[in-house]
Protein backbone atom coordinates (compact mmCIF):
# COMPACT_ATOMS: atom_id res chain seq x y z
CA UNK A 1 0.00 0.00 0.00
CA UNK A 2 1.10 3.51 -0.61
CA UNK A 3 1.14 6.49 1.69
CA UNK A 4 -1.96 8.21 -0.90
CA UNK A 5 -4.18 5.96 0.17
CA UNK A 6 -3.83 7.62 3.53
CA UNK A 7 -4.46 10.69 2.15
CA UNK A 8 -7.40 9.43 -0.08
CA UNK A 9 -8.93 8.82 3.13
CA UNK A 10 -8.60 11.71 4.62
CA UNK A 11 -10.17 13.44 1.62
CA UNK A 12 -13.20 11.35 2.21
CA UNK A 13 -13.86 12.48 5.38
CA UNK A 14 -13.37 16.04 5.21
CA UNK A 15 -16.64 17.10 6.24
CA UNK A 16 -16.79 15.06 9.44
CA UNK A 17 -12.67 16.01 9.95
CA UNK A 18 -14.42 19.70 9.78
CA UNK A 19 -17.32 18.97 12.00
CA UNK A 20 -14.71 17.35 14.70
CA UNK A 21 -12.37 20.35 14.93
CA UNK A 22 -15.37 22.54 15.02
CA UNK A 23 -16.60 20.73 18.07
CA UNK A 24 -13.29 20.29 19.46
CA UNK A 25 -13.05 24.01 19.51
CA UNK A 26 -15.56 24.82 21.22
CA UNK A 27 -15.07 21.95 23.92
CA UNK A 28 -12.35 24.10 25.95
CA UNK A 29 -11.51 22.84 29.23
CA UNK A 30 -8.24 23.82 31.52
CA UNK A 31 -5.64 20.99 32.17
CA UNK A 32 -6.43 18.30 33.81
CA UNK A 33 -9.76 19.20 33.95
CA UNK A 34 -10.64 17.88 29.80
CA UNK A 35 -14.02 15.27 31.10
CA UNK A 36 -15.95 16.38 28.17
CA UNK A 37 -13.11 16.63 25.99
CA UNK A 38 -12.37 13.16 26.85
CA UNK A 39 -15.63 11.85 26.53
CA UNK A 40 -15.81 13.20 23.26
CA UNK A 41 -12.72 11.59 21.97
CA UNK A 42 -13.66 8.35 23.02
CA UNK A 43 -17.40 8.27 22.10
CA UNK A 44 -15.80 8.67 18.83
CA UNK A 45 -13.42 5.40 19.12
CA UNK A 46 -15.89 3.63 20.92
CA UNK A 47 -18.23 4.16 17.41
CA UNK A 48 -15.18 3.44 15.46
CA UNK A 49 -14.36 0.13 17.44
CA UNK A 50 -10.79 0.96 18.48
CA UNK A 51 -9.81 0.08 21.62
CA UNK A 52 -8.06 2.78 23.98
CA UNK A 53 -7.18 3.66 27.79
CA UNK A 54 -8.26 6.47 29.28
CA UNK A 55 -7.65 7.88 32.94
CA UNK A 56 -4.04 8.63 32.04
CA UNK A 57 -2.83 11.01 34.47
CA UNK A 58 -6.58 11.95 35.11
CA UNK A 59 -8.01 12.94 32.08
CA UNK A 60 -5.12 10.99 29.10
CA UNK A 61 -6.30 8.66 26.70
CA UNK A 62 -4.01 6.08 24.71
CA UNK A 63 -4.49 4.34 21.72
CA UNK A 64 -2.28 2.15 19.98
CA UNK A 65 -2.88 0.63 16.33
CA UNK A 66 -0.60 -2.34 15.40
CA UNK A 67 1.94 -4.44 16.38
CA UNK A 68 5.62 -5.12 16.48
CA UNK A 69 8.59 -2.82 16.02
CA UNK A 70 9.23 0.25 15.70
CA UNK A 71 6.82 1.99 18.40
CA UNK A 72 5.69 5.77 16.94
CA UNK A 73 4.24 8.11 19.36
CA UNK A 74 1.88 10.97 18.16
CA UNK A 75 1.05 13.16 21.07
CA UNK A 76 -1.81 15.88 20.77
CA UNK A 77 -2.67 18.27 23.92
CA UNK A 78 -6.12 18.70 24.86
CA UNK A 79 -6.31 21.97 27.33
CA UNK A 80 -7.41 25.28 26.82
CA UNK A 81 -6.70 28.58 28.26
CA UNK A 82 -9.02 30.55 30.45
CA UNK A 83 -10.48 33.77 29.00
CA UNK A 84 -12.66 36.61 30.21
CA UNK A 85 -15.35 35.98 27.45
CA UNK A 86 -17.54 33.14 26.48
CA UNK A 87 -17.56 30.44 29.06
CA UNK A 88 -13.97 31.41 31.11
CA UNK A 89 -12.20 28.84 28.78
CA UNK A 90 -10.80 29.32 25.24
CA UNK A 91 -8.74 27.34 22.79
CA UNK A 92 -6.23 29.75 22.37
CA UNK A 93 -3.03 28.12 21.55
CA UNK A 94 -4.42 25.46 18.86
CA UNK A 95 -4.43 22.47 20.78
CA UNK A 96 -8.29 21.51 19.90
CA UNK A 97 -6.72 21.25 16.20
CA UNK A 98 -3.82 18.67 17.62
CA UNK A 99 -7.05 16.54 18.96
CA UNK A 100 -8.79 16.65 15.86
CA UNK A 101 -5.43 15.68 13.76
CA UNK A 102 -4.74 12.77 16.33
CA UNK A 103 -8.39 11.19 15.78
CA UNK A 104 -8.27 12.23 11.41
CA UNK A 105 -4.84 10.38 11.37
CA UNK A 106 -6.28 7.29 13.63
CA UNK A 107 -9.03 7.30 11.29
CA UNK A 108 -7.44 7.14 8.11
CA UNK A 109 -5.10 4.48 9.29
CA UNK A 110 -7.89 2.19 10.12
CA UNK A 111 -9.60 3.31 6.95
CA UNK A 112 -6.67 1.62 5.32
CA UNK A 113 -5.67 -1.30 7.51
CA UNK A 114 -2.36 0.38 9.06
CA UNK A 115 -0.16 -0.38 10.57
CA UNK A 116 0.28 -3.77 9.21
CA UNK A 117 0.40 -6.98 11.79
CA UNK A 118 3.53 -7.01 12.93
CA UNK A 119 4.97 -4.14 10.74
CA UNK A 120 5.65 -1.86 13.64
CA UNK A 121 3.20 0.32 16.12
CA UNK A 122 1.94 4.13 16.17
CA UNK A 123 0.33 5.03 19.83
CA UNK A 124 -1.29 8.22 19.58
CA UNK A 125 -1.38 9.99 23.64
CA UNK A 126 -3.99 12.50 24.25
CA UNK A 127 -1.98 14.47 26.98
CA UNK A 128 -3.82 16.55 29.43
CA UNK A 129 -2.00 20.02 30.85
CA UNK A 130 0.30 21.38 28.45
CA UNK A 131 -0.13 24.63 29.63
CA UNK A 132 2.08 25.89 32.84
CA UNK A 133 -1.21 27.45 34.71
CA UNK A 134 -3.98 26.67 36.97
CA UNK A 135 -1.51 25.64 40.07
CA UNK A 136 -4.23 25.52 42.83
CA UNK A 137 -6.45 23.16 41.51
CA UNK A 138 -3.00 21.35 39.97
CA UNK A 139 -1.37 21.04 43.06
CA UNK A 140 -4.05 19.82 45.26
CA UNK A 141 -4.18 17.47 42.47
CA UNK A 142 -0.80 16.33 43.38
CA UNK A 143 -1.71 16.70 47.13
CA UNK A 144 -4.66 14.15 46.82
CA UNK A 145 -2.36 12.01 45.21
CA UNK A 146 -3.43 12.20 41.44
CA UNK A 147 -0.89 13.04 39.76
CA UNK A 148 3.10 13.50 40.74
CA UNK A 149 3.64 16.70 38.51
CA UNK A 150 1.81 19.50 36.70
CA UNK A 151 2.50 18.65 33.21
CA UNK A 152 0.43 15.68 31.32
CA UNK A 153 3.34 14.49 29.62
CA UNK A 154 5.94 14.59 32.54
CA UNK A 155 3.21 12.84 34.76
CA UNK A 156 3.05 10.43 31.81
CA UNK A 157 6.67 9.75 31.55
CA UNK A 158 6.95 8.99 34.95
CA UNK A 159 4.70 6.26 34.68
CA UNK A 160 6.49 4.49 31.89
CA UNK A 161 4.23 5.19 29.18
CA UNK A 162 6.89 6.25 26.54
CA UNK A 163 8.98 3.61 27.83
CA UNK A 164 9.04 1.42 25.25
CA UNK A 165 8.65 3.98 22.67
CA UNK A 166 11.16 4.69 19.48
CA UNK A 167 10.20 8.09 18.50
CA UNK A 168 7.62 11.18 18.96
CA UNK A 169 6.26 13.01 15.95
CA UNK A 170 3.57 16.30 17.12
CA UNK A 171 2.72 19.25 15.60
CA UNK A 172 1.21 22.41 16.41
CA UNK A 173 0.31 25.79 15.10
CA UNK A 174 2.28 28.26 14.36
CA UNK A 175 1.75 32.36 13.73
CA UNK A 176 2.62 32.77 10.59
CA UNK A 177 1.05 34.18 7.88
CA UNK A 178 3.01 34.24 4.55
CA UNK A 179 4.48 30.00 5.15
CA UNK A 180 2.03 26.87 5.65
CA UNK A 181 4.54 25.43 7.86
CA UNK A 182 7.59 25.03 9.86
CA UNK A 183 10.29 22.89 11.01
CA UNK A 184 12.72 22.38 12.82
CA UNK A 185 12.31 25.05 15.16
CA UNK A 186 12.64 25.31 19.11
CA UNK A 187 11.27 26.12 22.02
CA UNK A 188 12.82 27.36 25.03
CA UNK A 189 13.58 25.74 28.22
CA UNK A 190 11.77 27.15 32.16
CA UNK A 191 11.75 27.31 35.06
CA UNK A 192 9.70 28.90 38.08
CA UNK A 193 11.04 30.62 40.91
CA UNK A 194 9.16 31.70 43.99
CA UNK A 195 11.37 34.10 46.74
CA UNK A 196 9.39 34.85 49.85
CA UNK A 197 11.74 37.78 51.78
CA UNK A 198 10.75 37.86 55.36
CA UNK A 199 11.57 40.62 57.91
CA UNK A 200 10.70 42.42 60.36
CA UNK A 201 7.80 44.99 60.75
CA UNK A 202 7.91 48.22 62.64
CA UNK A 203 6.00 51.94 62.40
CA UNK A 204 7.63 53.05 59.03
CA UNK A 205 6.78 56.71 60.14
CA UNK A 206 8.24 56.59 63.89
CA UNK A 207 10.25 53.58 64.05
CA UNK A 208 11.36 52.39 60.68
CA UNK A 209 15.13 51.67 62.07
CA UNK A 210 13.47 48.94 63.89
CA UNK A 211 11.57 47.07 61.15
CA UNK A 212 13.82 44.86 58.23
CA UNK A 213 11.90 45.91 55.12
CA UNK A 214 11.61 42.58 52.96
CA UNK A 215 10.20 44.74 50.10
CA UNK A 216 13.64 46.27 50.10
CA UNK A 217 15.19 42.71 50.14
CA UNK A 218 12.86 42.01 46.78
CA UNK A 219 13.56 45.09 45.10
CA UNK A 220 17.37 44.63 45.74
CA UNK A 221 17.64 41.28 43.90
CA UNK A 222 15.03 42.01 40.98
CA UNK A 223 18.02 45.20 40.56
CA UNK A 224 20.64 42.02 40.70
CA UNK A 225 18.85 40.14 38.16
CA UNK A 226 18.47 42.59 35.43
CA UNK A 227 22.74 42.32 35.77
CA UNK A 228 22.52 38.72 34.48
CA UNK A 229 22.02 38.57 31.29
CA UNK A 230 25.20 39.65 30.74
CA UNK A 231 26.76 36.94 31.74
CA UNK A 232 25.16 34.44 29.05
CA UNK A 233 25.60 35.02 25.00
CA UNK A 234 22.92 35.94 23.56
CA UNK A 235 22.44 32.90 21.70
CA UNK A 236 21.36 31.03 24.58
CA UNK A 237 18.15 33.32 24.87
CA UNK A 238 18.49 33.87 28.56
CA UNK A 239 14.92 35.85 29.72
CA UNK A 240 14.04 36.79 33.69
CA UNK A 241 10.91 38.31 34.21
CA UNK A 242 10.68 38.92 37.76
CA UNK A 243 7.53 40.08 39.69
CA UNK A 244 6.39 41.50 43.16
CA UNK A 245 3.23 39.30 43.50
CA UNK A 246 3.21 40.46 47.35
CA UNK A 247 4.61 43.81 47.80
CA UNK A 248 3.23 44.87 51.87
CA UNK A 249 -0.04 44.93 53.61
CA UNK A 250 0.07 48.70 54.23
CA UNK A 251 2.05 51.97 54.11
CA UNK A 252 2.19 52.86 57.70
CA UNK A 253 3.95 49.25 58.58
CA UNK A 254 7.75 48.24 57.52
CA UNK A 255 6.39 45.24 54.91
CA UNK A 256 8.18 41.87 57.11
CA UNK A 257 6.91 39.67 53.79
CA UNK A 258 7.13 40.30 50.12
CA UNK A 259 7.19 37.57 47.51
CA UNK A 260 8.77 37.90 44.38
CA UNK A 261 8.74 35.18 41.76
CA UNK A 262 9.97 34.92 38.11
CA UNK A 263 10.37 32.42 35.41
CA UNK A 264 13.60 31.44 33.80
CA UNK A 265 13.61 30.59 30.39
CA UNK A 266 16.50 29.33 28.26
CA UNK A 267 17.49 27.59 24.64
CA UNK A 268 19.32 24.95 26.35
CA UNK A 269 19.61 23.09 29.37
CA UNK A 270 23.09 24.33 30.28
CA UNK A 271 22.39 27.56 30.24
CA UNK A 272 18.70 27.29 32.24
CA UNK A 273 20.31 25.06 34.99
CA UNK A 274 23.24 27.42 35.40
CA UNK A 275 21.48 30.40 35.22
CA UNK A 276 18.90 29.04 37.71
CA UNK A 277 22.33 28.41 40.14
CA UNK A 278 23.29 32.45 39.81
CA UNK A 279 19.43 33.13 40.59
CA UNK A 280 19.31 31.89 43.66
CA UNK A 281 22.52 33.34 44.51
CA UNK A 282 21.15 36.94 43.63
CA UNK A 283 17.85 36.14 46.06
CA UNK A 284 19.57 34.60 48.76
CA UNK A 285 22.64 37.82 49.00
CA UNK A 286 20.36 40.22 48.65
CA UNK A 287 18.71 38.66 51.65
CA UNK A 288 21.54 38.86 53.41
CA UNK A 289 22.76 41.95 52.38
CA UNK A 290 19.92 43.44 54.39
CA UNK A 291 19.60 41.10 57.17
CA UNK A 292 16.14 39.40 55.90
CA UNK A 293 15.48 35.79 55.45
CA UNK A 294 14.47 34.32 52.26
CA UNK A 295 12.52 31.30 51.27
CA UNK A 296 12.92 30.34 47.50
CA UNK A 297 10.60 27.36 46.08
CA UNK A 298 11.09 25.68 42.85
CA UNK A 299 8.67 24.78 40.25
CA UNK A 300 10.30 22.47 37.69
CA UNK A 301 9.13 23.62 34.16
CA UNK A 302 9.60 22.41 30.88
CA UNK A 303 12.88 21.07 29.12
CA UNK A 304 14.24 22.98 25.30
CA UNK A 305 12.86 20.99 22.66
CA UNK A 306 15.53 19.82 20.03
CA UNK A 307 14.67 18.13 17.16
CA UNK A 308 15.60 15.32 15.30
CA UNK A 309 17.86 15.90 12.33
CA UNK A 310 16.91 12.76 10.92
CA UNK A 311 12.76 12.49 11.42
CA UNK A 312 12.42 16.05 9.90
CA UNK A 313 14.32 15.00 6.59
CA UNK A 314 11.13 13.15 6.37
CA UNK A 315 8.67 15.61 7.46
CA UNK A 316 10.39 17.78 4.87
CA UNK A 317 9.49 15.48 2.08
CA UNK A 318 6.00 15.12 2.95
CA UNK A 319 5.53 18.72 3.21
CA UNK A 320 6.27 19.48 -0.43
CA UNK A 321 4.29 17.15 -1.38
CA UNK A 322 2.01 19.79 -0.68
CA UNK A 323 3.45 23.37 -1.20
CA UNK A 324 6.63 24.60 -2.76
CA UNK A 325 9.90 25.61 -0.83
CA UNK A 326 9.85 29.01 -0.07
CA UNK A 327 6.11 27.97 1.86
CA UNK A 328 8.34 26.37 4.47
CA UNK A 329 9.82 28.32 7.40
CA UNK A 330 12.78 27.26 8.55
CA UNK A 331 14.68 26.99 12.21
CA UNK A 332 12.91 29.58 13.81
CA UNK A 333 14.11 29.96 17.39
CA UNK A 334 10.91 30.79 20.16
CA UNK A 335 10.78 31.82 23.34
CA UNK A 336 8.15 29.52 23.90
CA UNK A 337 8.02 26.45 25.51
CA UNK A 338 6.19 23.14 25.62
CA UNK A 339 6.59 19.84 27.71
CA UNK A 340 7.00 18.01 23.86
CA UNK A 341 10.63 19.39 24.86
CA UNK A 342 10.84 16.97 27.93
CA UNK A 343 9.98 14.13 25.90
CA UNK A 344 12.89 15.57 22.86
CA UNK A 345 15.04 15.07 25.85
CA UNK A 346 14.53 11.39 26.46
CA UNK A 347 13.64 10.67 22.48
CA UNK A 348 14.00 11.29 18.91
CA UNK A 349 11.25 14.05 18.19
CA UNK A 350 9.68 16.17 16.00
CA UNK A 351 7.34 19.26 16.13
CA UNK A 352 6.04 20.30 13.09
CA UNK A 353 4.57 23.95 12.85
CA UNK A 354 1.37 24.56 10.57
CA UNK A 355 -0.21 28.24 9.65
CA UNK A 356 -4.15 28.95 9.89
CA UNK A 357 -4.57 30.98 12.69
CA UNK A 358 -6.15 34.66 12.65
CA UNK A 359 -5.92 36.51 15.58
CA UNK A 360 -2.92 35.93 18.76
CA UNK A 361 -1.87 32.89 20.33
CA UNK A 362 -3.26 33.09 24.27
CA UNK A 363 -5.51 35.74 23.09
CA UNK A 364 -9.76 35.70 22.95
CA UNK A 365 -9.78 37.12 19.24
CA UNK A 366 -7.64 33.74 18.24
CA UNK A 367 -9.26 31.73 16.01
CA UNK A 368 -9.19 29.13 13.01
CA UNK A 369 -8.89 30.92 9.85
CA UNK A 370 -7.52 28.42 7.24
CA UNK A 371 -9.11 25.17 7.68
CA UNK A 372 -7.33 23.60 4.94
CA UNK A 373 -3.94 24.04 5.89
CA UNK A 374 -4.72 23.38 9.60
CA UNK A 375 -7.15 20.03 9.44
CA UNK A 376 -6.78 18.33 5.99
CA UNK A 377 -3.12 19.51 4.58
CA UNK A 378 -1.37 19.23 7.65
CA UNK A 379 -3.27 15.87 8.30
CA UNK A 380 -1.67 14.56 5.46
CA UNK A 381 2.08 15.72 5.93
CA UNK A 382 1.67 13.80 9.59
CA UNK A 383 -0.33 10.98 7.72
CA UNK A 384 2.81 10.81 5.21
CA UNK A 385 5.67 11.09 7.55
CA UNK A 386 3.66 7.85 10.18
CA UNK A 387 3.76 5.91 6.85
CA UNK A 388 7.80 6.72 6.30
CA UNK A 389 8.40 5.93 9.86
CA UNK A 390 7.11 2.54 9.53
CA UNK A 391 9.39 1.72 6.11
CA UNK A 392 12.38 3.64 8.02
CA UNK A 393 12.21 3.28 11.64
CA UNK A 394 14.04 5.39 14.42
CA UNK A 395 15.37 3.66 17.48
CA UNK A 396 15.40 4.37 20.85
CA UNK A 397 18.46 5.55 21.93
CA UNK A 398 20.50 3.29 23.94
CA UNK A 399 20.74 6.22 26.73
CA UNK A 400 16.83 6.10 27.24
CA UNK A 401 16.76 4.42 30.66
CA UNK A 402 19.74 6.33 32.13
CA UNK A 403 18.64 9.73 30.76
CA UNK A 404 14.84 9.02 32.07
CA UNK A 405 16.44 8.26 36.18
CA UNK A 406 18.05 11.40 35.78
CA UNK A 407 15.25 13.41 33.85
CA UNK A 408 12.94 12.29 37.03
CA UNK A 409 15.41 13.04 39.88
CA UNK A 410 15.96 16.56 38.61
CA UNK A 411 11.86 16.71 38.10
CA UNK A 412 12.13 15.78 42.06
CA UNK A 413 15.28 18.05 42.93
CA UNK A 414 13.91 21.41 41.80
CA UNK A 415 10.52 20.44 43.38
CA UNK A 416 11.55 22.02 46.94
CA UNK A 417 11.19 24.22 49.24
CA UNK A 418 14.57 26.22 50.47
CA UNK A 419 14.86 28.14 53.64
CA UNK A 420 17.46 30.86 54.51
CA UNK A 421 17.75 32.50 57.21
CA UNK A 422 20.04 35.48 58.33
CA UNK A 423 23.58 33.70 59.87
C-alpha cells in the first residue's frame, strides 16, 4: 500500500474532519480538567471500534494501532486557556486542532488497515496540561495524590508510558502568515522561581530603624537580576521576568513579607540550569545583604525541545508534497516552551509547525482561519511522515533508561522548598 491511500482517506472524510475540529473548539476545558473533551474523543473510538485507555494522568487517553517494532508516538494536547469571554475557557493556543489531527490520522489508518500486523506500532497519547497554569487546583491534584507533577506528559513519563517507545512526531500551530509550515524550530527551556523575603515589621513613620523591610530585600535582587544577562551570549536566549506578587499589607507598617517570583527561560539546558544556580545566589545575597530571610521554592518547568535531524528529513518530504519551498519556514528559534521538549530530551522528536490561525496565540480574538492548511493539509504531511516511519524506523536511543532516572530526579530536585535565614 502507498502512503496516498492515507491521504485518499482523509479526503473522504473532510466534512466530518471539519465537524470534529469545530466541536473540538468549542469543547475548551483547563488541564487536567478535559471530562468532556475526553468523553468526546472516546465516544468517537468507541463508534469506530478501536480500543483505547483512558484515565491517564486523570483525564489521558491512549491508543495504539498495530503491532511489532518500531513503536511511533503521536502526542496531541487537549487543554485550553481561560479567557474573560464566552464560558472562562478558550482554545487559544491550537491544541483543539492537535485533537482533531490525532483522531483524522487514527481514522485514516484504520480506513486503510495500518499499521500492518507485525509491521511496527503508532500510539497516539492524548496528553492533558500542556499549559504551565492553573496551580491551585494542579497542586491539590498532586496533594490528593493524582498526579506527581503538573505537566500531562511529565506525569506520563513517569509512569512508563513512553517507555518502550522509538520516537515522537507532534505538531502544532504556528503564527505565521506568509508559510504553511515550519520545522525544525525550538522552544525554550523554564523554570519557576518563587522568593518569599521575610523581615521584620515596625511603624515606618516613627520607628522604621526597627523594622527589616523585605520589600527592600525584593527590590534589591530584581536590581541584581536585570545584571545577568550579561553573563550568558545571547544565543542562549536567557529571559528573567521577575515580579512582586506580594509587595506589603500597608504603608504605615515596615512590609516583614514580600514575595517575588519569576520564570527562567533558556534555549538549552546548560544555560537554564546554570542560570537558575546564579538566581538563587542573587535572592539569597540580597537577603543577606539586608539582614532578611528568604525562602525560595522551585517549580520544575519544561525542558528545550531539540529536534531530530533525521525524522524532519522526512517531514520535509512530505511537506512538499504539498506546497513549494519558499512555503516552508525554517529553524525559527521561540521563546516559547512546551513539555513536547521533555519528551525531545529522552527521544527522537519532531514538532512540526502549521499556519491557519487569525488573531494571537493566548488571546480571545484567536481563532481558526484556514481550515485547509490546519485540518486536511497538515493531516496529510503527519499521515505521510507515520507511513515513512514505519518503512524507516528510528530507534530508541541506547541512553533512554539512564537519561529518564536522571530526567525524574531533577523533576524531584527542583521540586523544593529552600529556607534561609540570616547567619
Amino acid at each position: 500500500m502507498k502512503k496516498e491511500s492515507l491521504f485518499a482517506a482523509i479526503d473522504q472524510r473532510q466534512a466530518e474532519i471539519l465537524s470534529w475540529g469545530n466541536a473540538f473548539f468549542d469543547c475548551a476545558e483547563l488541564g487536567f480538567q478535559e471530562v468532556k473533551t475526553a468523553a468526546a474523543i472516546t465516544a468517537l473510538l468507541d463508534q469506530w471500534n478501536i480500543p483505547y485507555e483512558s484515565g491517564i494522568a486523570m483525564t489521558g487517553i491512549r491508543v495504539t494501532l498495530g503491532s511489532g517494532s518500531p513503536h511511533i508516538a503521536f502526542v496531541s494536547d487537549m487543554d485550553a486557556l481561560p479567557c474573560k469571554s464566552k464560558n472562562g475557557t478558550v482554545h487559544s493556543c491550537g491544541h483543539s486542532i492537535q485533537t482533531t489531527l490525532a483522531l483524522t490520522l487514527i481514522r485514516a489508518l484504520a480506513d486503510c488497515g495500518l499499521p500492518k500486523k507485525n509491521s511496527g506500532r503508532i500510539s497516539f497519547f492524548f496528553t492533558p496540561a500542556e499549559e504551565f497554569i492553573d496551580f491551585t487546583f494542579r497542586d491539590q491534584c498532586i496533594a490528593e495524590g493524582k498526579i506527581r507533577y503538573r505537566s500531562g506528559k511529565q506525569n506520563m513519563i513517569a509512569e512508563g508510558y513512553f517507555d518502550d517507545v522509538d520516537c515522537v512526531l507532534s505538531a502544532h500551530a504556528n503564527g505565521e502568515t506568509e508559510y504553511l509550515f515550519d520545522i525544525n524550530s525550538t522552544l525554550a527551556g523554564f523554570l519557576a522561581k518563587k522568593a518569599v523575603f521575610l523581615g521584620t515589621a515596625s511603624h515606618s513613620g516613627a520607628a522604621p530603624h526597627l523594622g527589616r523591610n523585605a520589600l527592600h530585600g525584593a527590590v534589591l535582587a530584581q536590581n541584581a537580576l536585570s545584571f545577568l544577562k550579561d553573563r550568558f551570549p545571547a544565543s542562549a536566549g536567557l529571559q528573567l521576568h521577575p515580579v512582586i506578587t506580594e509587595g506589603g499589607g500597608t504603608v504605615n507598617i515596615i512590609p516583614d513579607r514580600t514575595v517575588m517570583e519569576t520564570y527562567i527561560r533558556a534555549n538549552d539546558n546548560a544555560t537554564l540550569f546554570a542560570a537558575e544556580e546564579q538566581v538563587d545566589q542573587c535572592i539569597h545575597h540580597c537577603a543577606a545583604a539586608l539582614g532578611l530571610g528568604c525562602e525560595t521554592e522551585t517549580t520544575p518547568g519544561y525542558l528545550p525541545l531539540r529536534q531530530s535531524a533525521e525524522m524532519n528529513e522526512m517531514v520535509l518530504e512530505n511537506m512538499l508534497l504539498f506546497c513549494e519551498e519558499d512555503q516552508i519556514l525554517r529553524n525559527v528559534v521561540s521563546g516559547a516552551s512546551g513539555d513536547i521538549g521533555d519528551l525531545g530530551f529522552l527521544l527522537p522528536a519532531v514538532q512540526m509547525g502549521f499556519s491557519g490561525i487569525k488573531g494571537q496565540f493566548h488571546n480571545d480574538n484567536f481563532t481558526i482561519a484556514d481550515k485547509e492548511n490546519c485540518y486536511i493539509r497538515t493531516a496529510k504531511v503527519l499521515a505521510g511522515t507515520l507511513f515513512d516511519l514505519l518503512q524507516k524506523p528510528m530507534h530508541q536511543p541506547a541512553e533512554f533508561a539512564a537519561k529518564k532516572e536522571k530526567y525524574l530526579k531533577q523533576l524531584e530536585k527542583r521540586q523544593n522548598l529552600e529556607i534561609f535565614t540570616e547567619s
